[in-house]
PDB file of N, CA and C in Angstrom:
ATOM      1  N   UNK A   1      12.975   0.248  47.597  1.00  0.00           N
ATOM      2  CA  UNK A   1      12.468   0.394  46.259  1.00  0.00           C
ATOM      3  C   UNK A   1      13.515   1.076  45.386  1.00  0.00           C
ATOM      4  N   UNK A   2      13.900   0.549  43.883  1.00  0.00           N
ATOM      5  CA  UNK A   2      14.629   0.953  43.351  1.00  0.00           C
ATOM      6  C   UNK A   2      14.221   1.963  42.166  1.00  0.00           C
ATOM      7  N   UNK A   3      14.869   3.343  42.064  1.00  0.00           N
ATOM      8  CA  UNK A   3      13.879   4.188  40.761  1.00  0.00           C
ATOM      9  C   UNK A   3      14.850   3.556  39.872  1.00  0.00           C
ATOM     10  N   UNK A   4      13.646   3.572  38.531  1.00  0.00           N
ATOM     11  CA  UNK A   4      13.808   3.191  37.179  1.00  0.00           C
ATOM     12  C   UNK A   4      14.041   4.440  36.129  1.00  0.00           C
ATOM     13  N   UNK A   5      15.222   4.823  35.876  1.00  0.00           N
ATOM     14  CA  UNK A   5      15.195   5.703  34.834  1.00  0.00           C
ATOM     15  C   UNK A   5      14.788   5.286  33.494  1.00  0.00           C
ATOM     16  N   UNK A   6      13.930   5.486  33.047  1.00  0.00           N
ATOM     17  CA  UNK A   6      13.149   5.189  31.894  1.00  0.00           C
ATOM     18  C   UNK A   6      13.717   5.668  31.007  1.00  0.00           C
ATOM     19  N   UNK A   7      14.086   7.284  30.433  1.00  0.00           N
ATOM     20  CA  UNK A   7      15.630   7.813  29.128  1.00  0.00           C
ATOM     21  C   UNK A   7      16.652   6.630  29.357  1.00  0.00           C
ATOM     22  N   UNK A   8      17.280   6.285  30.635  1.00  0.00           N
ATOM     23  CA  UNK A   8      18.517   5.776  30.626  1.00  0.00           C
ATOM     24  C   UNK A   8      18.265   4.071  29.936  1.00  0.00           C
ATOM     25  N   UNK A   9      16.998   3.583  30.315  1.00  0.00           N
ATOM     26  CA  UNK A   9      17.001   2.342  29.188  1.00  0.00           C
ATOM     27  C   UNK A   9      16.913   2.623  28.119  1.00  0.00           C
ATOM     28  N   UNK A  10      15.764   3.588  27.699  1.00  0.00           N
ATOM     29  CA  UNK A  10      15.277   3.969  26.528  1.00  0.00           C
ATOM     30  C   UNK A  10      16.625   4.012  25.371  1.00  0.00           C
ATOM     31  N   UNK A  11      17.879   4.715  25.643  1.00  0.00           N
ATOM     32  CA  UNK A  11      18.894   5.200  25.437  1.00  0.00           C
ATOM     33  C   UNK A  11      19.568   3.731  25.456  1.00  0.00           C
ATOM     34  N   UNK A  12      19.779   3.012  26.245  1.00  0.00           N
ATOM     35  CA  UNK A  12      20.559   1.464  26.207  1.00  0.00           C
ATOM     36  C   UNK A  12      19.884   0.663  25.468  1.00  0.00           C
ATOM     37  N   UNK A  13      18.604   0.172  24.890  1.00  0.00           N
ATOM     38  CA  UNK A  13      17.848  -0.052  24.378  1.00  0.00           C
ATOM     39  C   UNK A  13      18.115   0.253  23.029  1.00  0.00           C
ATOM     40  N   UNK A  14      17.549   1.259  22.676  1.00  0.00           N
ATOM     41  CA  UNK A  14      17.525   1.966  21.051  1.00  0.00           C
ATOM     42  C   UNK A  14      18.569   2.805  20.496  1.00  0.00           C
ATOM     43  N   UNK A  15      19.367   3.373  21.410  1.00  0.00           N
ATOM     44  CA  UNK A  15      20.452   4.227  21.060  1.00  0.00           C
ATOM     45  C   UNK A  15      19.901   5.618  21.806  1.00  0.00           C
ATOM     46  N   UNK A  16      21.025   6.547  21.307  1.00  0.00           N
ATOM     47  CA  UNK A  16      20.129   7.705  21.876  1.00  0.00           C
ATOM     48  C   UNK A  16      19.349   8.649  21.467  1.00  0.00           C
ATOM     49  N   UNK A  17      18.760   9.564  22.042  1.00  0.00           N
ATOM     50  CA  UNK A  17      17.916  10.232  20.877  1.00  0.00           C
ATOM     51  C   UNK A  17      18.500  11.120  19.760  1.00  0.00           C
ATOM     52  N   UNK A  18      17.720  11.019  18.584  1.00  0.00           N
ATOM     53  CA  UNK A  18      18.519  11.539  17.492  1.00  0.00           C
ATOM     54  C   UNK A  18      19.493  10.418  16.260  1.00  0.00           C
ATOM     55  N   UNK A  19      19.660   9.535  17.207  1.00  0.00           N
ATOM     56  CA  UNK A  19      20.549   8.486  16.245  1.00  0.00           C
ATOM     57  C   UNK A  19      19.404   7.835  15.229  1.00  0.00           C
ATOM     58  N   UNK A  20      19.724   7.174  14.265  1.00  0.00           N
ATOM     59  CA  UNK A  20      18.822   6.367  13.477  1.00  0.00           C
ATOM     60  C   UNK A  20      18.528   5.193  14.104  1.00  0.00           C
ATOM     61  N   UNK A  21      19.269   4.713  15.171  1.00  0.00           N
ATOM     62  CA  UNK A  21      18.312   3.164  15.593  1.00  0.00           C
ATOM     63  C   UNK A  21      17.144   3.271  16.891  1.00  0.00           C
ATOM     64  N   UNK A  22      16.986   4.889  17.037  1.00  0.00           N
ATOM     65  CA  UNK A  22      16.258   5.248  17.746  1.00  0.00           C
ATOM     66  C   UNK A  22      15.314   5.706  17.384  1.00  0.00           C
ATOM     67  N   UNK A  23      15.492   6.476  16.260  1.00  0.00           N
ATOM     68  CA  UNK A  23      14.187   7.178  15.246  1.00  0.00           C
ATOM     69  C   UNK A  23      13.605   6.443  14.689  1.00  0.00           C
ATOM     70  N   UNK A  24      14.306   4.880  13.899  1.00  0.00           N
ATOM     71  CA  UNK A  24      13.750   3.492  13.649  1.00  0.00           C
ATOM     72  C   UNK A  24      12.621   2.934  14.659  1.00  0.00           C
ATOM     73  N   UNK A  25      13.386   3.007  15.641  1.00  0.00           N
ATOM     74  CA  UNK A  25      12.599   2.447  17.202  1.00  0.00           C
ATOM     75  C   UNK A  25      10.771   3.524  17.416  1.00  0.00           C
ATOM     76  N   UNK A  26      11.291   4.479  17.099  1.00  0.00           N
ATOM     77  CA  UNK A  26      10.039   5.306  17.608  1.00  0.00           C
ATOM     78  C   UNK A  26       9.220   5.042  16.301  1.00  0.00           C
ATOM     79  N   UNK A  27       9.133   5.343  15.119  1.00  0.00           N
ATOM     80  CA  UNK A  27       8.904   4.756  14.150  1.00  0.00           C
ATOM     81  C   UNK A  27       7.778   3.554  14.255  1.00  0.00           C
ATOM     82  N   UNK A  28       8.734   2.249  14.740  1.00  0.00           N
ATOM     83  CA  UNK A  28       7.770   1.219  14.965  1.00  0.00           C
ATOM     84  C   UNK A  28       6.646   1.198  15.970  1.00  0.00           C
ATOM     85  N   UNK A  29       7.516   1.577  16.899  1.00  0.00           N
ATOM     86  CA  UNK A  29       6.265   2.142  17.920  1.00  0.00           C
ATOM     87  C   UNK A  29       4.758   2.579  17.575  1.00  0.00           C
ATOM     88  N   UNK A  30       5.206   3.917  16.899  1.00  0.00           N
ATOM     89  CA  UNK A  30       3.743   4.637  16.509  1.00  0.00           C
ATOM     90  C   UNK A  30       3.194   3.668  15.299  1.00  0.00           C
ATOM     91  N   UNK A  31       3.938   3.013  14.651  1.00  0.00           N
ATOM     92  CA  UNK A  31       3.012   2.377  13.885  1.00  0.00           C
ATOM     93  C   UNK A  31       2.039   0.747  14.868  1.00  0.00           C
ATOM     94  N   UNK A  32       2.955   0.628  16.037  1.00  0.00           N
ATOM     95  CA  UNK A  32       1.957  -0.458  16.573  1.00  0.00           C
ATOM     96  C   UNK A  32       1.080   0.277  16.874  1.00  0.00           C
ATOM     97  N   UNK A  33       1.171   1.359  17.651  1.00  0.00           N
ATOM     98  CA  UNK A  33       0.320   1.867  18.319  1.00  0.00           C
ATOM     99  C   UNK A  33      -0.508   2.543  17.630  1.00  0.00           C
ATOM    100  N   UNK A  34      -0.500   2.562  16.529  1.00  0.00           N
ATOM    101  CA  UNK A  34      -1.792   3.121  15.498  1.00  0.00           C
ATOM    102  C   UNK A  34      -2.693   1.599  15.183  1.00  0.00           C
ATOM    103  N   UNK A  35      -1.939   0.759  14.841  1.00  0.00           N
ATOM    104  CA  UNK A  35      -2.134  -0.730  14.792  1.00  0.00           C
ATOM    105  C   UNK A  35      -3.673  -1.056  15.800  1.00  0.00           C
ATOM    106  N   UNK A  36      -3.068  -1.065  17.069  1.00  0.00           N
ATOM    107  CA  UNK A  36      -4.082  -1.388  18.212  1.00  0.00           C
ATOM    108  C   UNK A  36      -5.138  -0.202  18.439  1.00  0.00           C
ATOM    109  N   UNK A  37      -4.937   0.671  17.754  1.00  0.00           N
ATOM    110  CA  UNK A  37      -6.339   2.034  18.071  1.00  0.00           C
ATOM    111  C   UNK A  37      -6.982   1.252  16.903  1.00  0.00           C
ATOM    112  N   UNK A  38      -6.583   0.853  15.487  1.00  0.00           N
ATOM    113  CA  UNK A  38      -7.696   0.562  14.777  1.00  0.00           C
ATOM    114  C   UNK A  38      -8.056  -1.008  14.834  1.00  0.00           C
ATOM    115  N   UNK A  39      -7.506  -1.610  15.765  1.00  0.00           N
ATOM    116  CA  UNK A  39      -8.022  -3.096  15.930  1.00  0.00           C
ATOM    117  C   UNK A  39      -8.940  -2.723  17.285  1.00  0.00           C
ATOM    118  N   UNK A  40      -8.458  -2.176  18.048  1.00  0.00           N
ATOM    119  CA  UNK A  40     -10.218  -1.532  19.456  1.00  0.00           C
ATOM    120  C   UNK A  40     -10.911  -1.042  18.448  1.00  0.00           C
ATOM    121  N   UNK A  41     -11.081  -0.056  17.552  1.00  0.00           N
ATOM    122  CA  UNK A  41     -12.015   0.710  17.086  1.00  0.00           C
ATOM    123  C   UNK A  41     -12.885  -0.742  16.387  1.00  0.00           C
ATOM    124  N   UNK A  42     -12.204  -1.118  15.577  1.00  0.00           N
ATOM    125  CA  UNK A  42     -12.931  -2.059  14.952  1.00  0.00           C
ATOM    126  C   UNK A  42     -13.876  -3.291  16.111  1.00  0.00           C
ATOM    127  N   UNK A  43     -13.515  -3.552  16.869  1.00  0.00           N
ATOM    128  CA  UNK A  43     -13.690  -4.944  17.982  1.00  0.00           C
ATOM    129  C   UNK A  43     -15.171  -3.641  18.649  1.00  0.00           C
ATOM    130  N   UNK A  44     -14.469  -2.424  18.726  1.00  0.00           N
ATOM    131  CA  UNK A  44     -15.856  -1.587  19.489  1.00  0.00           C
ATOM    132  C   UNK A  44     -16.739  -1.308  18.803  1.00  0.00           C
ATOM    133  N   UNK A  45     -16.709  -1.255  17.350  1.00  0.00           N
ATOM    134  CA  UNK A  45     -17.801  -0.974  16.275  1.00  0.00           C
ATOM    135  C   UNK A  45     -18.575  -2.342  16.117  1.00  0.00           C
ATOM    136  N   UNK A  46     -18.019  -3.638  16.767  1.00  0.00           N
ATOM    137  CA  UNK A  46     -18.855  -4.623  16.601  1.00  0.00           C
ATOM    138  C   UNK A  46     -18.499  -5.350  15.330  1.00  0.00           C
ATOM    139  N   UNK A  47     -17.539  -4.904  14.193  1.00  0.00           N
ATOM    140  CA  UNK A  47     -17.397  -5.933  12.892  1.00  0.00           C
ATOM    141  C   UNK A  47     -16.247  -6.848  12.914  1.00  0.00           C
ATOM    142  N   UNK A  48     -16.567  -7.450  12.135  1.00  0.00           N
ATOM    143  CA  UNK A  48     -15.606  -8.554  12.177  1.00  0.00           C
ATOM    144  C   UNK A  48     -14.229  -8.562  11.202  1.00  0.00           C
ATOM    145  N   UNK A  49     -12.998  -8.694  10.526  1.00  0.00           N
ATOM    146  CA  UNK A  49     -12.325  -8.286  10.046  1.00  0.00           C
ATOM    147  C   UNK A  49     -12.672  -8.041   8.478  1.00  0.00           C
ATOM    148  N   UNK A  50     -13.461  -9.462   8.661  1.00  0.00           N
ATOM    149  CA  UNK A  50     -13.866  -9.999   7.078  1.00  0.00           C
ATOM    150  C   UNK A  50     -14.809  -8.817   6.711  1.00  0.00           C
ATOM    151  N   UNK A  51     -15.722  -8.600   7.720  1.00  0.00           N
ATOM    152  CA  UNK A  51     -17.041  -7.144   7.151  1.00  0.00           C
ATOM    153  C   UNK A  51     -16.450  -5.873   7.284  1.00  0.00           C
ATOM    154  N   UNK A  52     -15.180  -5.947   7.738  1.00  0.00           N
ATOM    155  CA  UNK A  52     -14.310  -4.184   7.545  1.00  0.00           C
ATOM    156  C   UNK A  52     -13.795  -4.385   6.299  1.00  0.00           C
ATOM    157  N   UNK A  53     -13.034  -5.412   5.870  1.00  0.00           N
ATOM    158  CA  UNK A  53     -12.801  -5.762   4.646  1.00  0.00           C
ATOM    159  C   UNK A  53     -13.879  -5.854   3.352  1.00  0.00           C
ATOM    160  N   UNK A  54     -14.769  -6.295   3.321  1.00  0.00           N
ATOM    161  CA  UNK A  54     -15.677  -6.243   2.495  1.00  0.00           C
ATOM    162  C   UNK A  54     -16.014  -5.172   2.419  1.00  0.00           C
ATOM    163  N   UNK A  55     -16.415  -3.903   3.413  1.00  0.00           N
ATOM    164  CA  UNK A  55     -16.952  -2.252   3.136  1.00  0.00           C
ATOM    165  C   UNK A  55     -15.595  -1.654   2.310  1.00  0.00           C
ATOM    166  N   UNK A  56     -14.356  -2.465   2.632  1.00  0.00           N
ATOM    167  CA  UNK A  56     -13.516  -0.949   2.232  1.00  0.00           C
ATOM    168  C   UNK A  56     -12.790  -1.919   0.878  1.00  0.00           C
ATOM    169  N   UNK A  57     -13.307  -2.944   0.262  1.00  0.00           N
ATOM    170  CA  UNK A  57     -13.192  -3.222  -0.752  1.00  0.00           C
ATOM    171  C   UNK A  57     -12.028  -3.756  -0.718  1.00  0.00           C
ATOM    172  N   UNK A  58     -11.574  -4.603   0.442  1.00  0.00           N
ATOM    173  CA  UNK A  58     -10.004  -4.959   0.766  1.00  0.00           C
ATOM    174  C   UNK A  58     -10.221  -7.048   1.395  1.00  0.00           C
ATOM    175  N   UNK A  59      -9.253  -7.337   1.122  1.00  0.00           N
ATOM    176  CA  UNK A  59      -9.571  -8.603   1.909  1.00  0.00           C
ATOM    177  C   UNK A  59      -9.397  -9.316   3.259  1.00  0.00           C
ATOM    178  N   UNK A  60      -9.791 -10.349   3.856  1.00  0.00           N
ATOM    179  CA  UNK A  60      -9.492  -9.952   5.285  1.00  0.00           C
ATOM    180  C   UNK A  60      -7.933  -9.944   5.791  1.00  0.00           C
ATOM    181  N   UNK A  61      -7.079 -11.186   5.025  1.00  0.00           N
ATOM    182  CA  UNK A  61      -5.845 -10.945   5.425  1.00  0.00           C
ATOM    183  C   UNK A  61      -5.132  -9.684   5.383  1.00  0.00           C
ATOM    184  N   UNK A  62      -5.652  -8.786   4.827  1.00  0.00           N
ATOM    185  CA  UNK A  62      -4.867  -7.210   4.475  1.00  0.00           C
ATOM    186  C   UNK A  62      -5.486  -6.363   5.972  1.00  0.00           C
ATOM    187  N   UNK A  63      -6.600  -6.359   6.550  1.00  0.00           N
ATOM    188  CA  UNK A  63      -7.025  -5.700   7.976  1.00  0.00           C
ATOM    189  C   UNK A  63      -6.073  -6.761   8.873  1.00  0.00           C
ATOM    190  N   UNK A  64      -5.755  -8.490   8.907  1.00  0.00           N
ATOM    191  CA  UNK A  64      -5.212  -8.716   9.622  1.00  0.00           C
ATOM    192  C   UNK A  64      -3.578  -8.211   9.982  1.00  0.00           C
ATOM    193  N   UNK A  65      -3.245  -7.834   8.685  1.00  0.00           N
ATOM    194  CA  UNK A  65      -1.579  -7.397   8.466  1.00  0.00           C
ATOM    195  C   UNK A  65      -1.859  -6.438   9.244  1.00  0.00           C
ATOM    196  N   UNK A  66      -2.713  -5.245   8.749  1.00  0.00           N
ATOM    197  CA  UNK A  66      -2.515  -3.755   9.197  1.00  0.00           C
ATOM    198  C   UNK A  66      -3.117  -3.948  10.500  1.00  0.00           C
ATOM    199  N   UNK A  67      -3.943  -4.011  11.298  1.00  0.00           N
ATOM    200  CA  UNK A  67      -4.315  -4.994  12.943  1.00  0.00           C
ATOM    201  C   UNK A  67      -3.142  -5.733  13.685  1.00  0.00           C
ATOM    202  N   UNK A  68      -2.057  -5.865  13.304  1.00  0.00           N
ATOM    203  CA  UNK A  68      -0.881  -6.544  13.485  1.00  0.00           C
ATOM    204  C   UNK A  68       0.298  -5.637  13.127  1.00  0.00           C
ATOM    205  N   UNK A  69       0.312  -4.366  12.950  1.00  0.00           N
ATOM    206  CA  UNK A  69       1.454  -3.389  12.450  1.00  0.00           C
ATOM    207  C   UNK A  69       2.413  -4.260  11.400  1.00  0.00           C
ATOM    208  N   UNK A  70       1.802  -5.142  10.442  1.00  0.00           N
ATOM    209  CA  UNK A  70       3.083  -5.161   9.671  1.00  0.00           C
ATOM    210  C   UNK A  70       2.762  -4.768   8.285  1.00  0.00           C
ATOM    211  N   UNK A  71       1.226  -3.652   8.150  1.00  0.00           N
ATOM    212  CA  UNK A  71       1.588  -3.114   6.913  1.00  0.00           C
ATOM    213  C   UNK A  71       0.413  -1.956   7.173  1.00  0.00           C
ATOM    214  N   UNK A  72       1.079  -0.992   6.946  1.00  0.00           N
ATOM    215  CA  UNK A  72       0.388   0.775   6.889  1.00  0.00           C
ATOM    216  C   UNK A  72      -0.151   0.957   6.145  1.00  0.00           C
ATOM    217  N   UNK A  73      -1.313   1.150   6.284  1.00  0.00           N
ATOM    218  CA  UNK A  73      -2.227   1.743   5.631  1.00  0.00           C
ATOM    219  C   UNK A  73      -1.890   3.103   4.901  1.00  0.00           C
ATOM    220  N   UNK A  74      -2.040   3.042   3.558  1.00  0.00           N
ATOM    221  CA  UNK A  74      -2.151   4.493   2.831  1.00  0.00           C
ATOM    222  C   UNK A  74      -3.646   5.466   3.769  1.00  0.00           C
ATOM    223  N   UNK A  75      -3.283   7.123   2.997  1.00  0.00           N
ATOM    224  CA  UNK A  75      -4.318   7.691   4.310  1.00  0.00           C
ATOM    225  C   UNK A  75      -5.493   7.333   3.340  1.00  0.00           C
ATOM    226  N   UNK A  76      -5.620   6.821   2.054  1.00  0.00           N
ATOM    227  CA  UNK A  76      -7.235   7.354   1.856  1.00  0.00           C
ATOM    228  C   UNK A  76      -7.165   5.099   2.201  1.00  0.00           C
ATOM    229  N   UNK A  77      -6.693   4.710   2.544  1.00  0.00           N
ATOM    230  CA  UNK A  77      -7.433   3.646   2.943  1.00  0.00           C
ATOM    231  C   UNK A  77      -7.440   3.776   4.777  1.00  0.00           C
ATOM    232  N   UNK A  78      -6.777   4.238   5.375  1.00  0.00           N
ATOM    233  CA  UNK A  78      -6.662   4.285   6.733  1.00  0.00           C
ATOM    234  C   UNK A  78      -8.251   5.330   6.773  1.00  0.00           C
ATOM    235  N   UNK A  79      -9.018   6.321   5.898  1.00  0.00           N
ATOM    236  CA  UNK A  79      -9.970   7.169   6.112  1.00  0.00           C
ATOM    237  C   UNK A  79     -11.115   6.006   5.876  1.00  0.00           C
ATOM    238  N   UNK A  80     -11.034   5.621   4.256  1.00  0.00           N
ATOM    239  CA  UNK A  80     -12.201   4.102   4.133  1.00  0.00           C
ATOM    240  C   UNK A  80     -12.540   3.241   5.295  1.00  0.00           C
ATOM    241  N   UNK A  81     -11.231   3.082   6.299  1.00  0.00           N
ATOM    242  CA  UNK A  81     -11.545   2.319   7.412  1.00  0.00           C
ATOM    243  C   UNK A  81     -12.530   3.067   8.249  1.00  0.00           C
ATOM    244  N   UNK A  82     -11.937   4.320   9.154  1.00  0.00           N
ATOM    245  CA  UNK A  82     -12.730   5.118   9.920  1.00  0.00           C
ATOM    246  C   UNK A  82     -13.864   5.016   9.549  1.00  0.00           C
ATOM    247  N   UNK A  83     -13.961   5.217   8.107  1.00  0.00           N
ATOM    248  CA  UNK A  83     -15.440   5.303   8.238  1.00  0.00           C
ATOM    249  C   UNK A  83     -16.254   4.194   8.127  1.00  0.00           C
ATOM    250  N   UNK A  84     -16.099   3.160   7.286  1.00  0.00           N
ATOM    251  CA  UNK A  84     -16.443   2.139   7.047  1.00  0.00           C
ATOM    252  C   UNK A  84     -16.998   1.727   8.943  1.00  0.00           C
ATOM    253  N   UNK A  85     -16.153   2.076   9.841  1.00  0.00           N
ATOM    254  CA  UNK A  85     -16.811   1.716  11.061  1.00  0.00           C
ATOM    255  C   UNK A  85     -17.851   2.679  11.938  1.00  0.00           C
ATOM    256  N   UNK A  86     -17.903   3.705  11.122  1.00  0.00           N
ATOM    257  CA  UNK A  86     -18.856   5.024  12.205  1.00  0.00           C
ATOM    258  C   UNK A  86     -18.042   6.161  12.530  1.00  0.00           C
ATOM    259  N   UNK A  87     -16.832   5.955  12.087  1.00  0.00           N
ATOM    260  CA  UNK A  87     -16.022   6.887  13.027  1.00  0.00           C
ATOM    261  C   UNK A  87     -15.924   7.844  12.246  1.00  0.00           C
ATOM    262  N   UNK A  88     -14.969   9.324  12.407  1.00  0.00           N
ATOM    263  CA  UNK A  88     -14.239  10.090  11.832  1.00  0.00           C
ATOM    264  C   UNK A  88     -13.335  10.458  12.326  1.00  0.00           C
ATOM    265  N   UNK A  89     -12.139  11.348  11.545  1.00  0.00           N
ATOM    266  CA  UNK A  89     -10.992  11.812  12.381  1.00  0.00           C
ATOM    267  C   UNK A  89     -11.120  12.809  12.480  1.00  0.00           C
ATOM    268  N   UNK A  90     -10.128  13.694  13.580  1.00  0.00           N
ATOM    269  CA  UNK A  90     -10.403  14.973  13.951  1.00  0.00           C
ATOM    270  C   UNK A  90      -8.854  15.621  13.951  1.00  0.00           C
ATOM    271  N   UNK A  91      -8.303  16.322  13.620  1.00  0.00           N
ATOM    272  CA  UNK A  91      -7.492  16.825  13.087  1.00  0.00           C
ATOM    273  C   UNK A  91      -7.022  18.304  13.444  1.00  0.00           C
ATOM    274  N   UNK A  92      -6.052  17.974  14.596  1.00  0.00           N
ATOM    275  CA  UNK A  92      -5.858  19.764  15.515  1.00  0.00           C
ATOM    276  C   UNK A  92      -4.378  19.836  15.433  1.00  0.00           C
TER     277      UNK A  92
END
């Protein structure tokens, strides 16, 4: 079995830490990964894109962009969402 250093791709990959094509890299990251918490939240609240869109006064292609990380939500529309589905945020 061979170990996988995970920094040492990470680093061949994106650059290293601290450089800008790495801070770019992490960057996108957290924005997918904010992406897919509010496409589960939504799929677990039971609505459909079009009825998250209609509560938060938005249309459906705009939940499909932001459901797809290619466009961020401002926070008071990323909050309209939360709630629009039941949820709230918690903030520590």
């Amino acid at each position: 079995m061979q170990i996988y250093n995970v920094s040492e791709e990470l680093d061949r990959t994106f650059g290293a830490e601290g450089t800008e094509s790495r801070r770019e890299a992490e960057r996108q990251a957290w924005e997918e990964y904010n992406a897919q918490i509010l496409l589960d939240a939504r799929k677990a609240s039971g609505m459909t894109q079009s009825e998250l869109a209609d509560r938060i006064g938005a249309d459906k292609s705009y939940i499909s962009r932001v459901e797809r990380g290619l466009t961020v939500p401002s926070i008071a529309i990323f909050y309209k969402m939360v709630s629009a589905m039941g949820l709230s945020v918690e903030l520590r």
